[in-house]
Protein backbone atom coordinates (compact mmCIF):
# COMPACT_ATOMS: atom_id res chain seq x y z
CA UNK A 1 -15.41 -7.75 9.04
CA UNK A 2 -11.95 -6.83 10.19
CA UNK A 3 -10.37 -4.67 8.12
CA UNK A 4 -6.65 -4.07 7.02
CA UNK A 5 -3.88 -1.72 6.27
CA UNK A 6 -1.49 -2.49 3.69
CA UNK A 7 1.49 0.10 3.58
CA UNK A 8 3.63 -0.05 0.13
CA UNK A 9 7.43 0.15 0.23
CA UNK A 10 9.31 0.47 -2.41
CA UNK A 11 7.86 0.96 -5.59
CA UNK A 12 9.45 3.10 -8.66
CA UNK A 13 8.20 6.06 -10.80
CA UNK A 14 7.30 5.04 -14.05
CA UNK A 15 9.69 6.16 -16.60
CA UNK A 16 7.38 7.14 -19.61
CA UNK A 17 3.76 8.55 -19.66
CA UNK A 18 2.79 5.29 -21.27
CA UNK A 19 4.44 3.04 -18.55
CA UNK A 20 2.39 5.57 -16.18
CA UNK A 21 -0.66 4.18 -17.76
CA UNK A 22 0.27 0.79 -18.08
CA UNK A 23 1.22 0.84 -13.99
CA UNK A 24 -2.46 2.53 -13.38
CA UNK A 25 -4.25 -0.07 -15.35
CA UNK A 26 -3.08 -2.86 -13.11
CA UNK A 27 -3.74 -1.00 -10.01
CA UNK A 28 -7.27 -0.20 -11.36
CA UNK A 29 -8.13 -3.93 -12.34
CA UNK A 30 -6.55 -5.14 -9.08
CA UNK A 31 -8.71 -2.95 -7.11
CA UNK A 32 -11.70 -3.43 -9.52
CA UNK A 33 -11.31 -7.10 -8.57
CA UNK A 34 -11.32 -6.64 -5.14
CA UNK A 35 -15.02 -5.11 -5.16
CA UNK A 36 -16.62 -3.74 -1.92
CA UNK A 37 -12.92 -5.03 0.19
CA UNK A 38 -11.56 -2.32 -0.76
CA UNK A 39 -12.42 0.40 2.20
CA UNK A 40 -9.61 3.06 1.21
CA UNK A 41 -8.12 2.74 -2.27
CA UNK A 42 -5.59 5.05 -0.49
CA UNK A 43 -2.89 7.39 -2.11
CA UNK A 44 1.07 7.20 -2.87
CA UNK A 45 2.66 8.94 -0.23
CA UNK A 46 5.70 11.70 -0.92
CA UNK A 47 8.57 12.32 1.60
CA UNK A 48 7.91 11.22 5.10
CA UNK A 49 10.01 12.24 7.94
CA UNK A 50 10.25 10.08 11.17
CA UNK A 51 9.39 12.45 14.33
CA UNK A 52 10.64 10.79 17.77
CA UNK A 53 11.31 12.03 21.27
CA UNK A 54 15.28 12.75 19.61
CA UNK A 55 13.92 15.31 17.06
CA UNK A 56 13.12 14.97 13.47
CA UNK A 57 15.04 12.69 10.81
CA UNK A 58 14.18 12.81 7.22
CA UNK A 59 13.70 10.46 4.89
CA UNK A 60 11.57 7.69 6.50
CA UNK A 61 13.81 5.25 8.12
CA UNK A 62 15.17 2.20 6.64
CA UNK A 63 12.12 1.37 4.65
CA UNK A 64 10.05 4.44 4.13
CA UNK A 65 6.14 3.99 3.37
CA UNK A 66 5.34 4.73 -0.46
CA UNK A 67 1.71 4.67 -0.12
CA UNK A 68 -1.04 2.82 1.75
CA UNK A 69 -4.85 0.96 1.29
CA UNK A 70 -7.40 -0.44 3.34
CA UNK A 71 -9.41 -3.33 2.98
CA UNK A 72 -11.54 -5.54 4.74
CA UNK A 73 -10.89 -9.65 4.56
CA UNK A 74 -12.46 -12.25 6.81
CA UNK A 75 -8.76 -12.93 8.45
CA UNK A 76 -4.91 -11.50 8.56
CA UNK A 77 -4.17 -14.94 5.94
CA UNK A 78 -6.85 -13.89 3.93
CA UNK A 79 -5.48 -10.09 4.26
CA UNK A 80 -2.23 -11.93 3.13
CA UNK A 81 -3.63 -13.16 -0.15
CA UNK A 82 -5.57 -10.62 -1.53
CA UNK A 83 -1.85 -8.75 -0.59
CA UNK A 84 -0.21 -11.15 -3.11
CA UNK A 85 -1.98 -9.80 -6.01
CA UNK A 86 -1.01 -6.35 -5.57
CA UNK A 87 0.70 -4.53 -8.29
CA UNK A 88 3.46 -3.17 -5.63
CA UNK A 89 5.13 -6.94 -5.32
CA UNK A 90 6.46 -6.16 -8.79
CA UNK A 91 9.09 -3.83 -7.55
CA UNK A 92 8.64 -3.22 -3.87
CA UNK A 93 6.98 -5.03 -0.71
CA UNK A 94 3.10 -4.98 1.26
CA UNK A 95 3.21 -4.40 4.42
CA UNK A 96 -0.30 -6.15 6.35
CA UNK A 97 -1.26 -4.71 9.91
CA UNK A 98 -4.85 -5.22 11.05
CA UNK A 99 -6.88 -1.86 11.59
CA UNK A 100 -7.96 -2.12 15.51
CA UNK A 101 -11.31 -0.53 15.87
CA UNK A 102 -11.51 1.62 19.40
């Protein structure tokens, strides 16, 4: 089964230990219901820089990646819907790129 990348942007820190837990709960049941898709529940990422042939920039670029998953789903739609349940749409965006095996 194919499986998927979904990189987070956006996103905020919670601002209270109790919104913390609140914000890990949903992430928890979301992946909970996602069973055996979920390949990679994946981490929040810290600063990124963007490296190119002109050097090093920090910061990310217009639309830096907070984090990142991977799944498996039958096809990129179905990728796309499982996607639409994730806790990140609440405050920020998910990205969906198929994972090409080599």
């Amino acid at each position: 089964m194919p499986k998927y990348i979904f990189a987070y942007h956006g996103g905020k820190v919670p601002e209270t230990p109790e919104e913390g837990q609140q914000v890990m709960a949903r992430w928890e049941a979301w992946f909970s219901g996602l069973g055996a898709a979920v390949v990679d529940a994946g981490n929040p990422a810290g600063l990124s820089m963007t490296v190119s042939a002109s050097g090093v920039a920090e910061g990310g670029g217009a639309n830096p990646v907070s984090g990142y998953s991977l799944v498996t789903a039958g096809s990129m739609a179905e990728a796309c819907e499982i996607a639409k349940g994730c806790p990140m749409i609440d405050d920020g965006t998910v990205e969906v790129a198929e994972a090409i095996d080599m």
